[in-house]
N, C-alpha and C. Protein backbone atom coordinates (compact mmCIF):
# COMPACT_ATOMS: atom_id res chain seq x y z
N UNK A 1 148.32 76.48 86.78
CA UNK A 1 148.46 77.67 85.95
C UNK A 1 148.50 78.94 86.78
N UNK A 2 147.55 79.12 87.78
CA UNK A 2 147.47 80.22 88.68
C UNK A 2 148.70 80.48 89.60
N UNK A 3 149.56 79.47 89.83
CA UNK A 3 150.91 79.16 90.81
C UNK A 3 151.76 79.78 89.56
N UNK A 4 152.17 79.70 87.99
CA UNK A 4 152.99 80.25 87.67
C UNK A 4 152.78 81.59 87.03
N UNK A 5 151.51 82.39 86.73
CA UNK A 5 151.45 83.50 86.98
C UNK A 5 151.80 84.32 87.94
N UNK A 6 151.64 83.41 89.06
CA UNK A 6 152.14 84.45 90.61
C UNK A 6 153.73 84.61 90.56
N UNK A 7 153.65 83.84 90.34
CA UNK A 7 155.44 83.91 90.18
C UNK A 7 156.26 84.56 89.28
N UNK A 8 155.53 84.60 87.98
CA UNK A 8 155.75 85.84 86.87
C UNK A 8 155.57 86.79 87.61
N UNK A 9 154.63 87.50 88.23
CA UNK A 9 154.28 88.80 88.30
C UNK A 9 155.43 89.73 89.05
N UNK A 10 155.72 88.67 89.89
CA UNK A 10 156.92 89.67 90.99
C UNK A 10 157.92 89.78 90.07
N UNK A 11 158.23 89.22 89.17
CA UNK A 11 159.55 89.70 87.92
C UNK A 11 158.75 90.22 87.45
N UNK A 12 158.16 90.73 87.05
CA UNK A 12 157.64 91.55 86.35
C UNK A 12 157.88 92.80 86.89
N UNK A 13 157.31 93.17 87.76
CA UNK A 13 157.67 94.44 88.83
C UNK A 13 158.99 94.55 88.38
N UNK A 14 159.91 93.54 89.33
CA UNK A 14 161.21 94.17 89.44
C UNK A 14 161.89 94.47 88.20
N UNK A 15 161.19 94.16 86.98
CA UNK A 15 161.58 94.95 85.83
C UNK A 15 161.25 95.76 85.60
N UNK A 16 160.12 95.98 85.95
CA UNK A 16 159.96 97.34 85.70
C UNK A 16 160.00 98.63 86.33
N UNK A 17 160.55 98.37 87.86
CA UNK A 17 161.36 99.24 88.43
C UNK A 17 162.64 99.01 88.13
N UNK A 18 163.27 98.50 87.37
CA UNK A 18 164.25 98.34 86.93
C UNK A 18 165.04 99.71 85.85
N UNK A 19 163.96 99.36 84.90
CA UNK A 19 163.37 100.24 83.84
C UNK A 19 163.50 101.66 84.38
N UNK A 20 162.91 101.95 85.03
CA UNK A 20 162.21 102.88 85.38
C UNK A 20 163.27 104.15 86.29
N UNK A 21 164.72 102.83 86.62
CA UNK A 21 165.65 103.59 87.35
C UNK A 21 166.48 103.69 86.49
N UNK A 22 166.45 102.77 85.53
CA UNK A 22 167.54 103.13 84.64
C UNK A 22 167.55 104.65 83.96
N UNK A 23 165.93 104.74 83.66
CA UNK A 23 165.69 106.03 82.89
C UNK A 23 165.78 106.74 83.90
N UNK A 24 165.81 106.97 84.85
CA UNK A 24 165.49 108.39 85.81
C UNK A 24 167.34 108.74 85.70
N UNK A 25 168.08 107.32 85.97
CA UNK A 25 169.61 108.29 85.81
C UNK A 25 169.60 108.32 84.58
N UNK A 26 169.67 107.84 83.46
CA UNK A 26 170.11 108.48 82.27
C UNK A 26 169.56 110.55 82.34
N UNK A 27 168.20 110.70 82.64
CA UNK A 27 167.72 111.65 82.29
C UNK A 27 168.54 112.84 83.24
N UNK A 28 168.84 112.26 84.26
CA UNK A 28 169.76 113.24 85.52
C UNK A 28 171.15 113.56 85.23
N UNK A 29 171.79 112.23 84.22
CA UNK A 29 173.08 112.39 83.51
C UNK A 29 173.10 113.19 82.50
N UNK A 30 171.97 113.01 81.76
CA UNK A 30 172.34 114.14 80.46
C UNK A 30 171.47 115.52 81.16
N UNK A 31 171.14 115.73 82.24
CA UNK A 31 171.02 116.90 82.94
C UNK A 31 172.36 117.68 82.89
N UNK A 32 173.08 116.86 83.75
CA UNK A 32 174.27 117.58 84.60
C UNK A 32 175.04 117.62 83.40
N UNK A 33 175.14 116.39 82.17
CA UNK A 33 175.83 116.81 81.31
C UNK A 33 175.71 118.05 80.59
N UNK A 34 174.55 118.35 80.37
CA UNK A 34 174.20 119.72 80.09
C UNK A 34 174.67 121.01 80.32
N UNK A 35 174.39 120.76 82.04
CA UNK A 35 174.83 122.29 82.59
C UNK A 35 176.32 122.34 82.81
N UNK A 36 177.32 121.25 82.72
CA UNK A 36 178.70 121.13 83.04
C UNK A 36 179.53 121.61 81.35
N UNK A 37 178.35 121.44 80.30
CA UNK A 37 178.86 122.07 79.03
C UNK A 37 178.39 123.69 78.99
N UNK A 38 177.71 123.99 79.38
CA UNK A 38 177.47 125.31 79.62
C UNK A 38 177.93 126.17 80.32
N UNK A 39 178.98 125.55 81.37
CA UNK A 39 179.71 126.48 82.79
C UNK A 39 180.77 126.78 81.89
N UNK A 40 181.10 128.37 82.21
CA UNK A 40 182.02 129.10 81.74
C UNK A 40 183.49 127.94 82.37
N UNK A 41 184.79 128.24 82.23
CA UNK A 41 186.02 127.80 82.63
C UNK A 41 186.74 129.44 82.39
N UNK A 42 187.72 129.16 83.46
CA UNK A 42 188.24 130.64 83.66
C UNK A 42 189.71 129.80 83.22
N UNK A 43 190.34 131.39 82.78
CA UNK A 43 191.62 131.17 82.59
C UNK A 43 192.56 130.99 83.33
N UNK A 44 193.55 130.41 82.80
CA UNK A 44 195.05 130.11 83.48
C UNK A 44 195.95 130.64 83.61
N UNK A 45 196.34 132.04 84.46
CA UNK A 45 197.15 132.94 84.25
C UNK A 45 198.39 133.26 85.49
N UNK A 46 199.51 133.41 85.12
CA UNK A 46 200.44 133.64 86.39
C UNK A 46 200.36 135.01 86.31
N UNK A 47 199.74 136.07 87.26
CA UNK A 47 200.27 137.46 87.54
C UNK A 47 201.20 138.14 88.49
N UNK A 48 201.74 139.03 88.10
CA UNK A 48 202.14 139.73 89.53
C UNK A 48 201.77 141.05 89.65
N UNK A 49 201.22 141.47 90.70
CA UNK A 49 200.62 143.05 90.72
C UNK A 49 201.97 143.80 91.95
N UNK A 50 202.28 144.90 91.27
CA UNK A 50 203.42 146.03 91.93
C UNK A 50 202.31 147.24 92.46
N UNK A 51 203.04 147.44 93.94
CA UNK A 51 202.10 149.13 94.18
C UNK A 51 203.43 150.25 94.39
N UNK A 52 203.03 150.97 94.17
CA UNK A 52 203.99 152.09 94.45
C UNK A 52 203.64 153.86 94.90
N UNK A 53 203.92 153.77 96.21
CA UNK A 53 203.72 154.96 96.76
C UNK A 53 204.11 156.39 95.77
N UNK A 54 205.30 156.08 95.47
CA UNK A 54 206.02 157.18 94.65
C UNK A 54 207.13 156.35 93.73
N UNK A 55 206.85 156.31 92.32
CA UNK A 55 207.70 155.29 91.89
C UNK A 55 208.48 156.60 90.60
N UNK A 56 209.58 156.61 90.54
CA UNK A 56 210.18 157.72 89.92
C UNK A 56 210.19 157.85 88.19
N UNK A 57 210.11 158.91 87.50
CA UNK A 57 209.27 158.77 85.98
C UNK A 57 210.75 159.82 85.74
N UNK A 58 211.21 159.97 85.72
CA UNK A 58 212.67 160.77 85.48
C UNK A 58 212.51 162.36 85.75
N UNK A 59 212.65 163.08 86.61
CA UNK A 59 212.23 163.99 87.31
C UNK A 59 210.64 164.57 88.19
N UNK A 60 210.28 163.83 88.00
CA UNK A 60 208.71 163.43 88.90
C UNK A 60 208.74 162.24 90.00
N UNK A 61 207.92 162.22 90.53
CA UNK A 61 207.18 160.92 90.86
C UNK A 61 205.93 160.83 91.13
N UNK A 62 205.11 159.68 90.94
CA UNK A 62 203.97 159.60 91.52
C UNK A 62 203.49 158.49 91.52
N UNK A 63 202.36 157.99 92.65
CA UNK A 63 201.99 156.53 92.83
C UNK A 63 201.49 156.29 91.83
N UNK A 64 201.63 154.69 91.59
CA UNK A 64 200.76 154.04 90.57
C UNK A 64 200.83 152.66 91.24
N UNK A 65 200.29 151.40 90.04
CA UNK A 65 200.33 150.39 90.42
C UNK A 65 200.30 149.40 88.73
N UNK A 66 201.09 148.61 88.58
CA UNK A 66 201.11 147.86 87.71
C UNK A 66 200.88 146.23 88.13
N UNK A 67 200.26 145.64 86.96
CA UNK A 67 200.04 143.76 86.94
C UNK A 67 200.79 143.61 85.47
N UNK A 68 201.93 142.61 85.98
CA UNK A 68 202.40 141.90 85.14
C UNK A 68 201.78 140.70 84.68
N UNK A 69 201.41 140.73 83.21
CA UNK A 69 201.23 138.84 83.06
C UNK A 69 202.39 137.97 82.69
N UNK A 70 202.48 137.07 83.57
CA UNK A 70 203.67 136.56 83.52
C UNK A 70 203.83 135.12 81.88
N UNK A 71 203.08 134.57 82.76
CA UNK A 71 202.53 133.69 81.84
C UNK A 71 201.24 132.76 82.20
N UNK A 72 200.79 131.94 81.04
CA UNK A 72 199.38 131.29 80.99
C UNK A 72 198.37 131.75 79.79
N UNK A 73 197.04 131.63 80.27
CA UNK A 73 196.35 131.82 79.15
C UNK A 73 196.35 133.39 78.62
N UNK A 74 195.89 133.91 77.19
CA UNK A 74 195.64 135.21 77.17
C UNK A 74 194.40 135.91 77.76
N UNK A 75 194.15 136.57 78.39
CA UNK A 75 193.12 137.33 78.98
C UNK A 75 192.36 138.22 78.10
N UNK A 76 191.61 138.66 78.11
CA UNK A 76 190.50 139.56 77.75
C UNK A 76 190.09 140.27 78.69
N UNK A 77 190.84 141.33 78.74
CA UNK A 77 190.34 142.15 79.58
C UNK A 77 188.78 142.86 79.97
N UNK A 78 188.04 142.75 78.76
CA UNK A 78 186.69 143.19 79.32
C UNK A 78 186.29 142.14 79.88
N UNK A 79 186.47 140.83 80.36
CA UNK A 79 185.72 139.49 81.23
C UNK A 79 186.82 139.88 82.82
N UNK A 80 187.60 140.83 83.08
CA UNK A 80 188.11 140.57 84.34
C UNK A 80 187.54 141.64 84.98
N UNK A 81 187.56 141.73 86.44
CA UNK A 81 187.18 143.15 86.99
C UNK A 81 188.34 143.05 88.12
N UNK A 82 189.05 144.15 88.37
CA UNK A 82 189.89 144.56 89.83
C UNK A 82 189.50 144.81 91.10
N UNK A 83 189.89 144.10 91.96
CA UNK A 83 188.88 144.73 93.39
C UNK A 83 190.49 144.87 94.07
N UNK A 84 190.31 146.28 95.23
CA UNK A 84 191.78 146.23 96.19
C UNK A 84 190.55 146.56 97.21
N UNK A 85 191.00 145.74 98.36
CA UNK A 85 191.07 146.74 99.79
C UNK A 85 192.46 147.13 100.21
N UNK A 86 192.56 148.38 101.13
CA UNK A 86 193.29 148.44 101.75
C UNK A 86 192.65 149.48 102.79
N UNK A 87 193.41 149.16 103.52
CA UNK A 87 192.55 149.68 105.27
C UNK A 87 193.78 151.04 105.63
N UNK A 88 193.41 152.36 105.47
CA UNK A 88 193.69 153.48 105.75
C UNK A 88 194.55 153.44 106.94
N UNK A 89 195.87 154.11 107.24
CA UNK A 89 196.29 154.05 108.48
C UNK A 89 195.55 155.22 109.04
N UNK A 90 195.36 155.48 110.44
CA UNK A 90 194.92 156.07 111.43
C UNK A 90 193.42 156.20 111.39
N UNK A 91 192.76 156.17 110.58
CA UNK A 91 191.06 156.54 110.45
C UNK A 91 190.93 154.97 110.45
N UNK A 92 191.69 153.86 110.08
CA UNK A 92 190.85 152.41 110.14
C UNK A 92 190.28 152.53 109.34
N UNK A 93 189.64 153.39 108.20
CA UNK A 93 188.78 152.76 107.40
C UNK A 93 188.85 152.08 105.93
N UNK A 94 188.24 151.28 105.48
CA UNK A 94 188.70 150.02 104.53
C UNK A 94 188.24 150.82 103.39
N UNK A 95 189.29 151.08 102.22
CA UNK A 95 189.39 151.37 100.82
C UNK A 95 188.60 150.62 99.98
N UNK A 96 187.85 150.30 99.46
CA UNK A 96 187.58 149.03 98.57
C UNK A 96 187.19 149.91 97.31
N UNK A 97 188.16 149.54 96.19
CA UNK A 97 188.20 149.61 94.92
C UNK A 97 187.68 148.80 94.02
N UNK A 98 186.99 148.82 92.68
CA UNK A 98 186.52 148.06 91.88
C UNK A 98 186.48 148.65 90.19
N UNK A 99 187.62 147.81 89.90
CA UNK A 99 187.65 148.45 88.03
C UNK A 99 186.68 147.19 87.33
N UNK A 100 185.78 147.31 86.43
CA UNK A 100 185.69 146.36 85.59
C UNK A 100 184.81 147.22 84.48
N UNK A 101 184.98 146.78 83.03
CA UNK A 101 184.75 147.26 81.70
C UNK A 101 185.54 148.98 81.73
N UNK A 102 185.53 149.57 80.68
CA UNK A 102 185.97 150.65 80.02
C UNK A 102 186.00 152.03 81.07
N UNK A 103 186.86 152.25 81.71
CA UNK A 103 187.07 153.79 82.58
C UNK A 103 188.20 154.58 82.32
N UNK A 104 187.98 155.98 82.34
CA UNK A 104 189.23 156.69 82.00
C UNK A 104 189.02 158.06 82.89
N UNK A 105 190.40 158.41 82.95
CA UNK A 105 190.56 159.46 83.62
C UNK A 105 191.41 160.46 83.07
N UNK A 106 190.74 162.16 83.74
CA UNK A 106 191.52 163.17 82.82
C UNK A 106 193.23 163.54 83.62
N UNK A 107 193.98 163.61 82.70
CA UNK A 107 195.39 163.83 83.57
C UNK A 107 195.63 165.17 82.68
N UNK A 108 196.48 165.66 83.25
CA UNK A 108 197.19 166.62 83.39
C UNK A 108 198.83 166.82 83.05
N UNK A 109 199.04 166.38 81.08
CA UNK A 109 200.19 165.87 81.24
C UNK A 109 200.96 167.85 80.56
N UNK A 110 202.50 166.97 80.08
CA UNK A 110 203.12 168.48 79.23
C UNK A 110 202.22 169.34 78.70
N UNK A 111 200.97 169.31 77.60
CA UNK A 111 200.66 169.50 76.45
C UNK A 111 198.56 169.95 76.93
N UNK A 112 199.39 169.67 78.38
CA UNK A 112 197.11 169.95 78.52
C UNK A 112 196.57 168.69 79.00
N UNK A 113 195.64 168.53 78.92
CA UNK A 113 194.80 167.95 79.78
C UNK A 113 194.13 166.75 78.80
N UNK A 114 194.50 165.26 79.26
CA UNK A 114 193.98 164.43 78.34
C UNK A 114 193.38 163.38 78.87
N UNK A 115 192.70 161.67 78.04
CA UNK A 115 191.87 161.23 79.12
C UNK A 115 192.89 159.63 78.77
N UNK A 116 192.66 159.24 79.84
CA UNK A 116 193.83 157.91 79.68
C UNK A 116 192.83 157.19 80.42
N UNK A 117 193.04 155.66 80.31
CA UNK A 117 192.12 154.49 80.80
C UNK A 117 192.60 154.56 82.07
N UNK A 118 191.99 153.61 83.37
CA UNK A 118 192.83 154.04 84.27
C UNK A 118 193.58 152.98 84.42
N UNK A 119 194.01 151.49 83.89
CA UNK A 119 194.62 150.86 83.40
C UNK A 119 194.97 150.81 81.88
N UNK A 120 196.26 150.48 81.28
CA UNK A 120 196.11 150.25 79.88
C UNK A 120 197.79 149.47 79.69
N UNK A 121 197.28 148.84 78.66
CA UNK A 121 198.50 148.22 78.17
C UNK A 121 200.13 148.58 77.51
N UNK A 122 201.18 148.80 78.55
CA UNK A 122 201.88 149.76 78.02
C UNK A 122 202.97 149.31 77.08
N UNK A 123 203.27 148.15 76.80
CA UNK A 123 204.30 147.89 75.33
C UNK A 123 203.23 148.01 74.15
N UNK A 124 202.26 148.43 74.21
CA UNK A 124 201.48 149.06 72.78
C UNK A 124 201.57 150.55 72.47
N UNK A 125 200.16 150.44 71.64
CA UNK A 125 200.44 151.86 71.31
C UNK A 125 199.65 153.10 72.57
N UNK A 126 200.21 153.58 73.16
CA UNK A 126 200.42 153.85 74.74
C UNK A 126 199.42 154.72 74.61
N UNK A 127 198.53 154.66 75.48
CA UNK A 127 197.27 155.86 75.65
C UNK A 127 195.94 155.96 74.87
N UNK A 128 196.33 155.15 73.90
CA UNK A 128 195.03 154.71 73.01
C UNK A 128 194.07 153.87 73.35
N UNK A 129 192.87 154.32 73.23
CA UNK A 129 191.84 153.77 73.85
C UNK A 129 191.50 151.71 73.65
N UNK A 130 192.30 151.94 72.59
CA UNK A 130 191.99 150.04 72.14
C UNK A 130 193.13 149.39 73.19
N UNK A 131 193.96 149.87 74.07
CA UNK A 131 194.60 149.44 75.09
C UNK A 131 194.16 149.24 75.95
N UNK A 132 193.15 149.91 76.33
CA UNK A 132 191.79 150.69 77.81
C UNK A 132 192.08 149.29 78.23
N UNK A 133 192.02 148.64 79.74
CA UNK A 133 191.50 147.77 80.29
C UNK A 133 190.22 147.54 80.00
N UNK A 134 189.46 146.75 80.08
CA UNK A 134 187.95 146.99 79.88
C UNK A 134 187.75 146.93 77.64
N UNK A 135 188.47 147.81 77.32
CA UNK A 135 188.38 147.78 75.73
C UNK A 135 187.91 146.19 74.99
N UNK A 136 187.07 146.01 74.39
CA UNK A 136 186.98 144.55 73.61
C UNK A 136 188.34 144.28 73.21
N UNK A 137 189.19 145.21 72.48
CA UNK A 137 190.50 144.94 71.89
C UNK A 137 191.48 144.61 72.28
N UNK A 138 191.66 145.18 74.25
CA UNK A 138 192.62 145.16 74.97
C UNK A 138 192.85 143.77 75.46
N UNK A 139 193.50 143.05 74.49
CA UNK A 139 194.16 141.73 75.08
C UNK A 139 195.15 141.60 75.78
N UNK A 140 195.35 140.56 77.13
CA UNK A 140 196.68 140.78 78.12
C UNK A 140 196.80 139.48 78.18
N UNK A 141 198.30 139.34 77.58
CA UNK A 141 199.08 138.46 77.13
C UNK A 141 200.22 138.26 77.90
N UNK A 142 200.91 137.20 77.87
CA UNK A 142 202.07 136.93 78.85
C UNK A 142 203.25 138.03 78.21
N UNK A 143 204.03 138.72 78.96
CA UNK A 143 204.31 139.76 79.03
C UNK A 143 204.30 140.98 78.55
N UNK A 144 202.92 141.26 78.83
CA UNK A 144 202.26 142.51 78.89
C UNK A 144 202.56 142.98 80.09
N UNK A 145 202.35 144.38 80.49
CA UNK A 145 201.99 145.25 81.49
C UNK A 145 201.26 146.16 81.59
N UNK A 146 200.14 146.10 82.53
CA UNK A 146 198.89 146.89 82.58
C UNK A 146 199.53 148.10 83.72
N UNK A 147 199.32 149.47 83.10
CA UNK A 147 200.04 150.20 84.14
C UNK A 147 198.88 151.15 84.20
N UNK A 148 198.97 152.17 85.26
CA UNK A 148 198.46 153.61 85.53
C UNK A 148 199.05 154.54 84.25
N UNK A 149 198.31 155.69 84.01
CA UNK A 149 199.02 156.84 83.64
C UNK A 149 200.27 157.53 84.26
N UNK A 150 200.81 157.32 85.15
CA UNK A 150 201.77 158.20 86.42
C UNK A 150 202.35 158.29 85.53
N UNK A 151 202.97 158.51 84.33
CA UNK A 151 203.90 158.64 83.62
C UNK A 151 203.93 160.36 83.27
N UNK A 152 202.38 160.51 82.83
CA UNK A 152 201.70 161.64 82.43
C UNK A 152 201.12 162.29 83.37
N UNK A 153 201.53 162.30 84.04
CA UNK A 153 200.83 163.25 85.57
C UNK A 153 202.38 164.09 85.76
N UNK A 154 203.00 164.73 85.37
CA UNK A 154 203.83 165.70 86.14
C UNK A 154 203.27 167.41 85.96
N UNK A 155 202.00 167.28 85.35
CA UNK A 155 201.58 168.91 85.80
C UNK A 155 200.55 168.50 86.93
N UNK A 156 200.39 167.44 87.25
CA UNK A 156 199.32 167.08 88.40
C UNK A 156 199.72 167.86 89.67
N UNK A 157 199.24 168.26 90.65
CA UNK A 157 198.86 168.51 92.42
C UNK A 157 200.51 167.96 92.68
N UNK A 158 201.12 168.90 93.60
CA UNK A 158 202.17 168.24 94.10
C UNK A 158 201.68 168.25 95.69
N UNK A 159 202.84 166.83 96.18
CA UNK A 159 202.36 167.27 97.81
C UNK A 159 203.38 168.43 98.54
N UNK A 160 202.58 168.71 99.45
CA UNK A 160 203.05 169.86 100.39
C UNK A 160 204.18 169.56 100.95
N UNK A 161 204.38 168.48 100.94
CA UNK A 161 205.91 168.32 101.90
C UNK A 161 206.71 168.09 100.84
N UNK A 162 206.60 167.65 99.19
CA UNK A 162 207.77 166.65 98.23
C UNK A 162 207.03 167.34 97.28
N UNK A 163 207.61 168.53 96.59
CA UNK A 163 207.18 169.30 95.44
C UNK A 163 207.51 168.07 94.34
N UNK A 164 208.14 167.07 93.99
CA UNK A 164 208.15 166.33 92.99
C UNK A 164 207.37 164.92 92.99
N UNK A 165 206.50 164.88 94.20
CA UNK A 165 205.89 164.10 94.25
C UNK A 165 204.19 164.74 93.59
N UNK A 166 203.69 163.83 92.80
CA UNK A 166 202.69 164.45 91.97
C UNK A 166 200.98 163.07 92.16
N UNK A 167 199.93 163.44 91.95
CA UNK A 167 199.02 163.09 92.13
C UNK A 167 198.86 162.55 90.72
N UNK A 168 198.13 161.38 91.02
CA UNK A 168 197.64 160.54 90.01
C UNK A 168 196.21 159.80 89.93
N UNK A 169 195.68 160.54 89.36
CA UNK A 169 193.93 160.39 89.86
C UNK A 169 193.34 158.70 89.25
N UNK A 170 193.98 158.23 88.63
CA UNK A 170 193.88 156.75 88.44
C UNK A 170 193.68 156.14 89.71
N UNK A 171 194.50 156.36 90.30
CA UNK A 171 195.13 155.80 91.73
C UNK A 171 193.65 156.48 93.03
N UNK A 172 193.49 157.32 92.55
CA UNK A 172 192.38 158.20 93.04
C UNK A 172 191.02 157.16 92.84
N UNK A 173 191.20 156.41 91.29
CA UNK A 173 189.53 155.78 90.82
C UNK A 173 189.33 154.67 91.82
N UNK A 174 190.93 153.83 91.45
CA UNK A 174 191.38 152.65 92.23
C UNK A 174 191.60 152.18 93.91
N UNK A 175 191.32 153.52 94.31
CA UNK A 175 191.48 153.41 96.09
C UNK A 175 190.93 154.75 96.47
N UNK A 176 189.32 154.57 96.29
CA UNK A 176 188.40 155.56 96.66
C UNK A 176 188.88 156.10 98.15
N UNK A 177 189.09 157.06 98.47
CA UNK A 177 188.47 157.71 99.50
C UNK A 177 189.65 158.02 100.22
N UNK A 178 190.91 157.56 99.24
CA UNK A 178 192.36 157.96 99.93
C UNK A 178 193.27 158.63 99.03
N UNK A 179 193.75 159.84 100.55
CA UNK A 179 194.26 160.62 100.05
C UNK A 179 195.94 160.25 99.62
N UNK A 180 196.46 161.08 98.38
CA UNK A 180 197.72 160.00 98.36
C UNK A 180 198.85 161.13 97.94
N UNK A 181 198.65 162.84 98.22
CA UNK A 181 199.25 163.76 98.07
C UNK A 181 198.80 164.39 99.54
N UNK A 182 199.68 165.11 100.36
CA UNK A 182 199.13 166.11 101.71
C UNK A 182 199.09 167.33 100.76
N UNK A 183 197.47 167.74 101.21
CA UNK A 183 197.87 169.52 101.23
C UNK A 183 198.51 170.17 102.16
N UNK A 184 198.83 169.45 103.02
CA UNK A 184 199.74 170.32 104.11
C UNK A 184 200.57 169.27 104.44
N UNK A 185 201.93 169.81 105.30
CA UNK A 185 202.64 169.14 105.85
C UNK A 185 202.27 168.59 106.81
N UNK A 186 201.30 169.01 107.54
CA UNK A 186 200.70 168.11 108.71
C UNK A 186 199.94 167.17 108.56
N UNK A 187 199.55 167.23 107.27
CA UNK A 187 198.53 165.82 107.30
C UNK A 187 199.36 164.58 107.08
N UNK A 188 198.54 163.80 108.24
CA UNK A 188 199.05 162.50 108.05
C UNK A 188 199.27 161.56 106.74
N UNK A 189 200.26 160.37 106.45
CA UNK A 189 200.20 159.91 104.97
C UNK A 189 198.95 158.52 105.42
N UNK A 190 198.63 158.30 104.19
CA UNK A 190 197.44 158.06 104.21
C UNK A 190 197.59 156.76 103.06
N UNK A 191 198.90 156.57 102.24
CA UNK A 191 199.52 155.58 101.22
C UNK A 191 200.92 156.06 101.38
N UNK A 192 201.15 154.94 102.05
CA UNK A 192 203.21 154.58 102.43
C UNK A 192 203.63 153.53 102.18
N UNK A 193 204.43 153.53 102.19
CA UNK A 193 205.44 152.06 101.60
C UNK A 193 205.09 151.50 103.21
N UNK A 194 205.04 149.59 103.11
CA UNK A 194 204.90 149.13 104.20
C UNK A 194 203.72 148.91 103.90
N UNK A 195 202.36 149.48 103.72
CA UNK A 195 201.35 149.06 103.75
C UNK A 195 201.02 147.79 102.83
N UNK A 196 199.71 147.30 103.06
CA UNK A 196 199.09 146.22 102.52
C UNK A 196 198.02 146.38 101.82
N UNK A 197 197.95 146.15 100.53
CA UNK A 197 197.10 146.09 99.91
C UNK A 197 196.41 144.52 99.39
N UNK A 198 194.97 144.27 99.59
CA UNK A 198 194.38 143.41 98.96
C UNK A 198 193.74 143.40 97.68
N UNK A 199 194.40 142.55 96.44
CA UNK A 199 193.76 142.81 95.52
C UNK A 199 193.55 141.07 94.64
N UNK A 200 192.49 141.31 94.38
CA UNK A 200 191.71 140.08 93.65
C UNK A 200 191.85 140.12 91.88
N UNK A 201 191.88 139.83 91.27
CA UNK A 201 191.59 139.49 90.06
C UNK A 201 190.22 138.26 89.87
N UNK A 202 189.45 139.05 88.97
CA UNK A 202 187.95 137.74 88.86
C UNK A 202 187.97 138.17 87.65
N UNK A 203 187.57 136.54 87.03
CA UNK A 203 187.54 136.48 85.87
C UNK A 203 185.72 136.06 85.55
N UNK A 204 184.76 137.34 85.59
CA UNK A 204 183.48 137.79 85.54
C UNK A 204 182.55 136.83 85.00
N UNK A 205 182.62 135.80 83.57
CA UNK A 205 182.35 134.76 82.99
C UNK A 205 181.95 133.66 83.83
N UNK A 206 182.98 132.90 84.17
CA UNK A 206 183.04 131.84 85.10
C UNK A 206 182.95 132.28 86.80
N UNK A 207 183.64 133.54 87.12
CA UNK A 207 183.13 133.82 88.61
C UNK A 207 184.10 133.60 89.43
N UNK A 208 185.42 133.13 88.97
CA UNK A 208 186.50 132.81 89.51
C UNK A 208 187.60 133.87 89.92
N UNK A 209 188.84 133.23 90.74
CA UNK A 209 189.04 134.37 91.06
C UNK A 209 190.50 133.88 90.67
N UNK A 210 191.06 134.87 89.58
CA UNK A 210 192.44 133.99 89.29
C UNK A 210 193.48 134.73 89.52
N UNK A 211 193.53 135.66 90.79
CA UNK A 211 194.64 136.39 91.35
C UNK A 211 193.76 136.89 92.69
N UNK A 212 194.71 136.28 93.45
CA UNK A 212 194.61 136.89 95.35
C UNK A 212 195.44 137.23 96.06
N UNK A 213 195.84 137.96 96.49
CA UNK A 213 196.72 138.47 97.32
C UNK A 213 197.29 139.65 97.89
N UNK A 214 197.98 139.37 99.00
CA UNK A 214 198.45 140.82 99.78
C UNK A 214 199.56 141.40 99.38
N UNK A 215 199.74 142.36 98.71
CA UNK A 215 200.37 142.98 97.84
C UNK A 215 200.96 144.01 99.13
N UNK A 216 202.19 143.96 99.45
CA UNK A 216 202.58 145.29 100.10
C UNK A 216 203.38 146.63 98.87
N UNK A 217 203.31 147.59 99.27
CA UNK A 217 203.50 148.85 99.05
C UNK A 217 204.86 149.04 99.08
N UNK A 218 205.18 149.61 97.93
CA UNK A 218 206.86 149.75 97.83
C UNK A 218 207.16 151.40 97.60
């Protein structure tokens, strides 16, 4: 009798480490199942982003920069934020820009002085705040275009050397610390065609980044 108890006992064990592993993965599976239902997923979007030193508005000009959505998912613009570097010619020093939620800026159009997002959606209703980048409302859809104001800047700052070249303080929010009109003819340009701009698209939710690239200057 004592010979087949001994011999039970070691099955016994190994059942019940058996047991015992079974439950430890189940409990680790519906872990991860957990947190893998809870991770944001970012959208699926084809963009293209345009820069423009001086892009012509029918007797003006002035820099701006537009993102086309080409196609993919629809966006929500208050979940994205904009980042550019671009590295200054002659001073070397690195621009780094950052749009994300609701910003606007005052321009200087025909009629006085008004406040425009510093992105907004322009086949809508143009200048209205439910366009704003950043706006809960402002949805960007496959062919949309998110543009600057430069449209509305021709009472803006002209530069010293190109009286029809005009300042666009959007462009001002978007690439801190560079100048993009000379007050004088001697100052060096500081945003020219040729240059490189880096700009990211992140989609803030999930953390992703669903536009990268070196964008040169036209």
């Amino acid at each position: 009798m004592e010979k087949k108890e001994s011999a039970v006992s070691p099955v016994v064990g190994v059942m019940l480490m058996l047991a015992v592993t079974i439950m430890i993965a189940a409990i680790v599976s519906a872990t991860a199942g957990s947190f893998s239902n809870t991770e944001k997923k970012a959208p699926s979007a084809i963009l293209d982003v345009s820069i423009f030193t001086a892009k012509d508005y029918g007797g003006f000009y002035a820099p701006t920069m537009t993102i086309k959505h080409i196609s993919g998912n629809v966006l929500q613009t208050k979940d994205l934020q904009i980042i550019t570097y671009y590295t200054v010619p002659g001073s070397g020093n690195i621009s780094r820009g950052s749009l994300m939620g609701v910003k606007s800026v005052d321009v200087k159009d025909s009629s006085g002085t008004k406040q425009y997002g510093v992105l907004f959606i322009s086949n809508e209703d143009q200048g209205s705040p439910e366009t704003w980048f950043g706006n809960s409302t402002a949805t960007f859809k496959p062919g949309d275009i998110l543009v600057t104001p430069a449209q509305y800047c021709e009472n803006e700052d002209t530069d010293a050397g190109n009286t029809i070249l005009h300042r666009n303080p959007a462009m001002e929010l978007l690439f801190p610390n560079v100048r993009f009109i000379k007050s004088s003819a001697s100052d060096a340009d500081e945003f020219s065609q040729g240059g490189v701009v880096t700009v990211k698209i992140i989609h803030t939710p999930s953390g992703q980044i669903i536009f990268d690239k070196d964008v040169v200057i036209s």
